[in-house]
N, C-alpha and C. Protein backbone atom coordinates (compact mmCIF):
# COMPACT_ATOMS: atom_id res chain seq x y z
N UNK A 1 -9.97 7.76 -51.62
CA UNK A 1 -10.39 8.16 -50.29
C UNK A 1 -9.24 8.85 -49.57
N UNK A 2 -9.97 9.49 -48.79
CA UNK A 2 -8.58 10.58 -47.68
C UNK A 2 -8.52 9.49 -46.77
N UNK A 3 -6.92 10.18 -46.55
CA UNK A 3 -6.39 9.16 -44.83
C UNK A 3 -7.60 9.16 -44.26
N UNK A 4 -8.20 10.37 -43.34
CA UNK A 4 -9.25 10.61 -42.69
C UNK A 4 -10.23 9.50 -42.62
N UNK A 5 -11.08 9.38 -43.84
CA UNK A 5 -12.10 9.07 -44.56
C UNK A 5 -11.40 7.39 -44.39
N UNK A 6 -10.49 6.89 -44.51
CA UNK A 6 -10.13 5.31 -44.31
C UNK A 6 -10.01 5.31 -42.50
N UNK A 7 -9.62 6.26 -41.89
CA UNK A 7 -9.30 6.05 -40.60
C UNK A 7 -10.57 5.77 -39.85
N UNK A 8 -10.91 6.86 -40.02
CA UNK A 8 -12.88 6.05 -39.75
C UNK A 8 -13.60 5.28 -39.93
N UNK A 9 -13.04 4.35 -41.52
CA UNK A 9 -13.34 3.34 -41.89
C UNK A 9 -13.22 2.09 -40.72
N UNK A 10 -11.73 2.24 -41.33
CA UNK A 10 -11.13 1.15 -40.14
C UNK A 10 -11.96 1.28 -38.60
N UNK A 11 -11.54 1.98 -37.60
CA UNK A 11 -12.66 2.22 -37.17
C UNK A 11 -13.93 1.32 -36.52
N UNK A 12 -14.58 2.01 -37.34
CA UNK A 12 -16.16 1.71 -37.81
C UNK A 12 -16.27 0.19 -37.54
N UNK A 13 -15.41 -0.91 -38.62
CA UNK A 13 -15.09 -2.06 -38.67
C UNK A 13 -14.47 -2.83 -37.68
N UNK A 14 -13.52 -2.11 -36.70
CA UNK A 14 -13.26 -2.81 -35.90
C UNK A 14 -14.09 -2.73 -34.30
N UNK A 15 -15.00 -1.59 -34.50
CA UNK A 15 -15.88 -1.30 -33.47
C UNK A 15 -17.44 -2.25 -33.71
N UNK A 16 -17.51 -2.61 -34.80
CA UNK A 16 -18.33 -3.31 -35.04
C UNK A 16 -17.92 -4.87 -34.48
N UNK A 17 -16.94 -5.12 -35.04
CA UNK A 17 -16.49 -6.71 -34.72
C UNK A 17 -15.78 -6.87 -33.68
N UNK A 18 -15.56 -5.77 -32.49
CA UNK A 18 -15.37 -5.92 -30.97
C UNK A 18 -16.89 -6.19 -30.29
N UNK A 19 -17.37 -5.19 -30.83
CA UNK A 19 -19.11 -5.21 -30.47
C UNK A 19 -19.77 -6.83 -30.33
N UNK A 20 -19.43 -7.51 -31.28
CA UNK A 20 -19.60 -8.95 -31.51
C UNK A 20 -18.83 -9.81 -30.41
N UNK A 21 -17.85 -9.13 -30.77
CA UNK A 21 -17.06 -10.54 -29.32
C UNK A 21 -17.78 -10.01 -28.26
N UNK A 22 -17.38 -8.82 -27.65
CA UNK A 22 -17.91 -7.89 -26.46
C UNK A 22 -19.11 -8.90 -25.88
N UNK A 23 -20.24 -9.06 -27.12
CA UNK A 23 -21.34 -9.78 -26.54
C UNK A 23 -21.20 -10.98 -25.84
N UNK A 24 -20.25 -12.26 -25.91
CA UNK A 24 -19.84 -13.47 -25.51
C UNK A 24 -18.77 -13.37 -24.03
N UNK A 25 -19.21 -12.00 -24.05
CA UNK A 25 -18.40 -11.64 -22.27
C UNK A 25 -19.20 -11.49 -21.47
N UNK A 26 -20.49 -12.15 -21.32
CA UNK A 26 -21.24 -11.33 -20.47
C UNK A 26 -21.95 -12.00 -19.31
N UNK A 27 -21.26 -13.26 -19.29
CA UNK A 27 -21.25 -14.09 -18.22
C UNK A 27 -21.19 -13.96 -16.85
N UNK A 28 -20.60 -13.38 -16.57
CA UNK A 28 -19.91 -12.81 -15.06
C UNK A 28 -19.40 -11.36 -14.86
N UNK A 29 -19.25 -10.97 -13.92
CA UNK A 29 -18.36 -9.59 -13.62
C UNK A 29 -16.98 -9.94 -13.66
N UNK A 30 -16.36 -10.85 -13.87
CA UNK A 30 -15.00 -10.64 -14.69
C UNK A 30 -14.90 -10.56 -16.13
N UNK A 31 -15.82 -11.47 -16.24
CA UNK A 31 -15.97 -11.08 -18.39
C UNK A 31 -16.55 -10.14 -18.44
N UNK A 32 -17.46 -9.41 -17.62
CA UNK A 32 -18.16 -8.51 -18.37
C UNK A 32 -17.19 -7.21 -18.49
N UNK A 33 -15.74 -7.23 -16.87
CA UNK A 33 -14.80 -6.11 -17.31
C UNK A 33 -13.78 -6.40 -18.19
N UNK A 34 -13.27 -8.01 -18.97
CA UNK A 34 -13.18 -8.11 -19.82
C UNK A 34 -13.37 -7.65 -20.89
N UNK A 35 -14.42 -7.44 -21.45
CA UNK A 35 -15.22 -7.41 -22.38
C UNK A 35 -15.06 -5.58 -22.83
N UNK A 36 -14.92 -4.94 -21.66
CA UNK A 36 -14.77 -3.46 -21.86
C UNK A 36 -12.89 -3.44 -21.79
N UNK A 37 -12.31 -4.26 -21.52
CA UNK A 37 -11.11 -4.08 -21.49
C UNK A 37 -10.26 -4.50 -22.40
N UNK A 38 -11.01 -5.57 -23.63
CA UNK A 38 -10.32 -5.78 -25.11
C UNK A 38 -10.44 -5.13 -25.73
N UNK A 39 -11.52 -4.27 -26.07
CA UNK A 39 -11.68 -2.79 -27.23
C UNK A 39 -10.61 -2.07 -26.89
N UNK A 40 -10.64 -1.52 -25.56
CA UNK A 40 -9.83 -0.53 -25.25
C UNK A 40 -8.36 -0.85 -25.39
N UNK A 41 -7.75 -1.99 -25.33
CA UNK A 41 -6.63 -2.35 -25.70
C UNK A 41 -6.55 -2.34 -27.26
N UNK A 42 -7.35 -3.09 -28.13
CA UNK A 42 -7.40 -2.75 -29.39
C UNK A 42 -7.35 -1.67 -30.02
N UNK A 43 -7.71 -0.39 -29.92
CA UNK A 43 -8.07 0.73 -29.81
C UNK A 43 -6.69 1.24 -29.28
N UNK A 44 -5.85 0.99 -28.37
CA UNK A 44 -4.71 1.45 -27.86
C UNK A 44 -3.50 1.12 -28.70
N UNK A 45 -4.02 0.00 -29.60
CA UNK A 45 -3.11 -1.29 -30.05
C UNK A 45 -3.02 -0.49 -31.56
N UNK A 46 -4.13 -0.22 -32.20
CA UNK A 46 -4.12 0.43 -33.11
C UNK A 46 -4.02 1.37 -33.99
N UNK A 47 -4.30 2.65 -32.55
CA UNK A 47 -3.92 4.00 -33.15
C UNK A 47 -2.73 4.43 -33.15
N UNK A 48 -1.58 3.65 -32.09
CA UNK A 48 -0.29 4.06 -32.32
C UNK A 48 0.17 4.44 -34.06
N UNK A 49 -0.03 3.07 -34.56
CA UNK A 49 0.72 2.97 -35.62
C UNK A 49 0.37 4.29 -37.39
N UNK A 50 -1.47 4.57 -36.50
CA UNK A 50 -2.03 5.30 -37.41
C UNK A 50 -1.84 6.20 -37.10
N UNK A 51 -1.27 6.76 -36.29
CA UNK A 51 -0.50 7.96 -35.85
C UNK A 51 0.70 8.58 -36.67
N UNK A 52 1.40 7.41 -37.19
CA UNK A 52 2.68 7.83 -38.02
C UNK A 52 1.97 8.09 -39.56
N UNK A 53 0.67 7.52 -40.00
CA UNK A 53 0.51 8.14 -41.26
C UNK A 53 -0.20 9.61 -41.12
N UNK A 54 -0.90 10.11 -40.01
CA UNK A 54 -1.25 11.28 -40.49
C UNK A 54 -0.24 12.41 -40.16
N UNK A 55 -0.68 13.46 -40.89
CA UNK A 55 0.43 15.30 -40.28
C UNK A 55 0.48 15.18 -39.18
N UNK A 56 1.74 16.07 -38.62
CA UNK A 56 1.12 16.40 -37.30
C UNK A 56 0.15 17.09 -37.08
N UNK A 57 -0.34 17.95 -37.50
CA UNK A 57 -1.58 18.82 -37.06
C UNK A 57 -2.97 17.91 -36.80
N UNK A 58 -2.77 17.02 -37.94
CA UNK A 58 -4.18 16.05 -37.70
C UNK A 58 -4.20 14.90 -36.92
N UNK A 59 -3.00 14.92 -35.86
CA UNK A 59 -2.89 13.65 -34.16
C UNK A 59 -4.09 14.08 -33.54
N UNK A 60 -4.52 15.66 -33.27
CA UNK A 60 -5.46 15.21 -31.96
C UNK A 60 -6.65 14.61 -32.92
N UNK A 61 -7.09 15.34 -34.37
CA UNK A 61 -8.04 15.01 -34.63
C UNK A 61 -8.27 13.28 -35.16
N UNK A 62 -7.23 12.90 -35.17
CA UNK A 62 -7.29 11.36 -35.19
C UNK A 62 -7.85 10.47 -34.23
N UNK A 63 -7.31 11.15 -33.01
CA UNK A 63 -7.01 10.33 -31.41
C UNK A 63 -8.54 10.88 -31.19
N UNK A 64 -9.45 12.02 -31.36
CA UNK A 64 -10.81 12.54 -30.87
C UNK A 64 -11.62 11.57 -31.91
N UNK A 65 -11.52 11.73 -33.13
CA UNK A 65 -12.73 11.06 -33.95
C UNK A 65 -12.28 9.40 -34.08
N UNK A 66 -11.36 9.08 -34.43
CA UNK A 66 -11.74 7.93 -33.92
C UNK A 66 -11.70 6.95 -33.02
N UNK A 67 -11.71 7.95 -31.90
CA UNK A 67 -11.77 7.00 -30.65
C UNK A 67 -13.44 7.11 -30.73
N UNK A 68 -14.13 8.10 -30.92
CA UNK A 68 -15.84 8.37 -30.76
C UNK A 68 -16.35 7.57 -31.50
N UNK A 69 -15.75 6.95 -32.78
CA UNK A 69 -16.37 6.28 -33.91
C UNK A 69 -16.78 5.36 -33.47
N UNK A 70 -15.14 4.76 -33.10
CA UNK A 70 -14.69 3.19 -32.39
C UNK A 70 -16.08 2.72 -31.10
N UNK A 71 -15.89 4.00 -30.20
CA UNK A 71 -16.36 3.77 -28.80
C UNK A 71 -18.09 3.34 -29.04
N UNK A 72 -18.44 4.47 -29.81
CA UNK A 72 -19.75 4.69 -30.05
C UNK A 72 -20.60 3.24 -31.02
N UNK A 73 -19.65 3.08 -32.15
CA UNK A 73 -19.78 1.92 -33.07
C UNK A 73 -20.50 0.77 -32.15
N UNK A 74 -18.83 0.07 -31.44
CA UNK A 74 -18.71 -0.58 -30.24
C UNK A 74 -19.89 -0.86 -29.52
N UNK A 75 -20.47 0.21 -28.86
CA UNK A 75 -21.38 0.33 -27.82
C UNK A 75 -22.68 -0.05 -28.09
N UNK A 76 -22.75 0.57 -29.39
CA UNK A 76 -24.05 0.51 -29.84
C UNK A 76 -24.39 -0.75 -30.86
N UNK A 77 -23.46 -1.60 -31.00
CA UNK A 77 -23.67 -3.03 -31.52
C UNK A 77 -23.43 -4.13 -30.51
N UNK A 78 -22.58 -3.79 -29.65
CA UNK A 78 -22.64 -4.49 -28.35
C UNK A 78 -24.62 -4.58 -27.67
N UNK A 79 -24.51 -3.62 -27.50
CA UNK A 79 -26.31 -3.32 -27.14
C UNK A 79 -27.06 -4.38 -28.06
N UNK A 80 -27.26 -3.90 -29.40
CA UNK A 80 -27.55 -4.49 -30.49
C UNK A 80 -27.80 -6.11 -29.85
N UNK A 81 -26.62 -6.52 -30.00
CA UNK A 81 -26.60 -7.48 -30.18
C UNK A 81 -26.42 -8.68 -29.03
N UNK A 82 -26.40 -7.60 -27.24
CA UNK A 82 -27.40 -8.16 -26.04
C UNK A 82 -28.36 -8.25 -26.69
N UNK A 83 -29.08 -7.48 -26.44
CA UNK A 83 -30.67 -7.41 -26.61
C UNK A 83 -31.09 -8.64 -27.75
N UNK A 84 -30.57 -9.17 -28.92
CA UNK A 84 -30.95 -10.17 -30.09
C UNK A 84 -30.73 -11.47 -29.57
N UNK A 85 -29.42 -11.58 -28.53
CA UNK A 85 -29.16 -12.77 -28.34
C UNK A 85 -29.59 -13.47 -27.28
């Protein structure tokens, strides 16, 4: 697999299993800005370091696709998985 192709992976996986906690915040209006404020730290927490494996040419396209992966993943299993529980 390409860097790329794992970076999205990763990703994917950790937007999924924020999505999951995300759901157990939804108690109040402090967990619920909780809840939007651990991804985004994760997500902040994580791309630093994946930053040093790609070219430079391919930073923005790292920092654009998988923040959309992440965000979108995230969002849409968070939903998911209001709505089930």
């Amino acid at each position: 697999m390409k860097i790329d192709q794992v970076v999205v992976a990763i990703y994917v996986l950790l937007g999924a299993a924020l999505g999951l906690v995300s759901n157990y915040f939804n108690k109040n209006l402090a967990s619920l800005i909780l809840a939007f404020i651990i991804p985004l730290a994760v997500y902040l927490i994580t791309v630093f370091p994946l930053i040093k494996f790609v070219k430079q040419k391919k930073r923005k396209w790292l920092i654009q696709n998988s923040l959309m992966a992440f965000f979108l993943i995230w969002f849409i299993v968070w939903i998911i998985a209001h709505n089930v529980m």
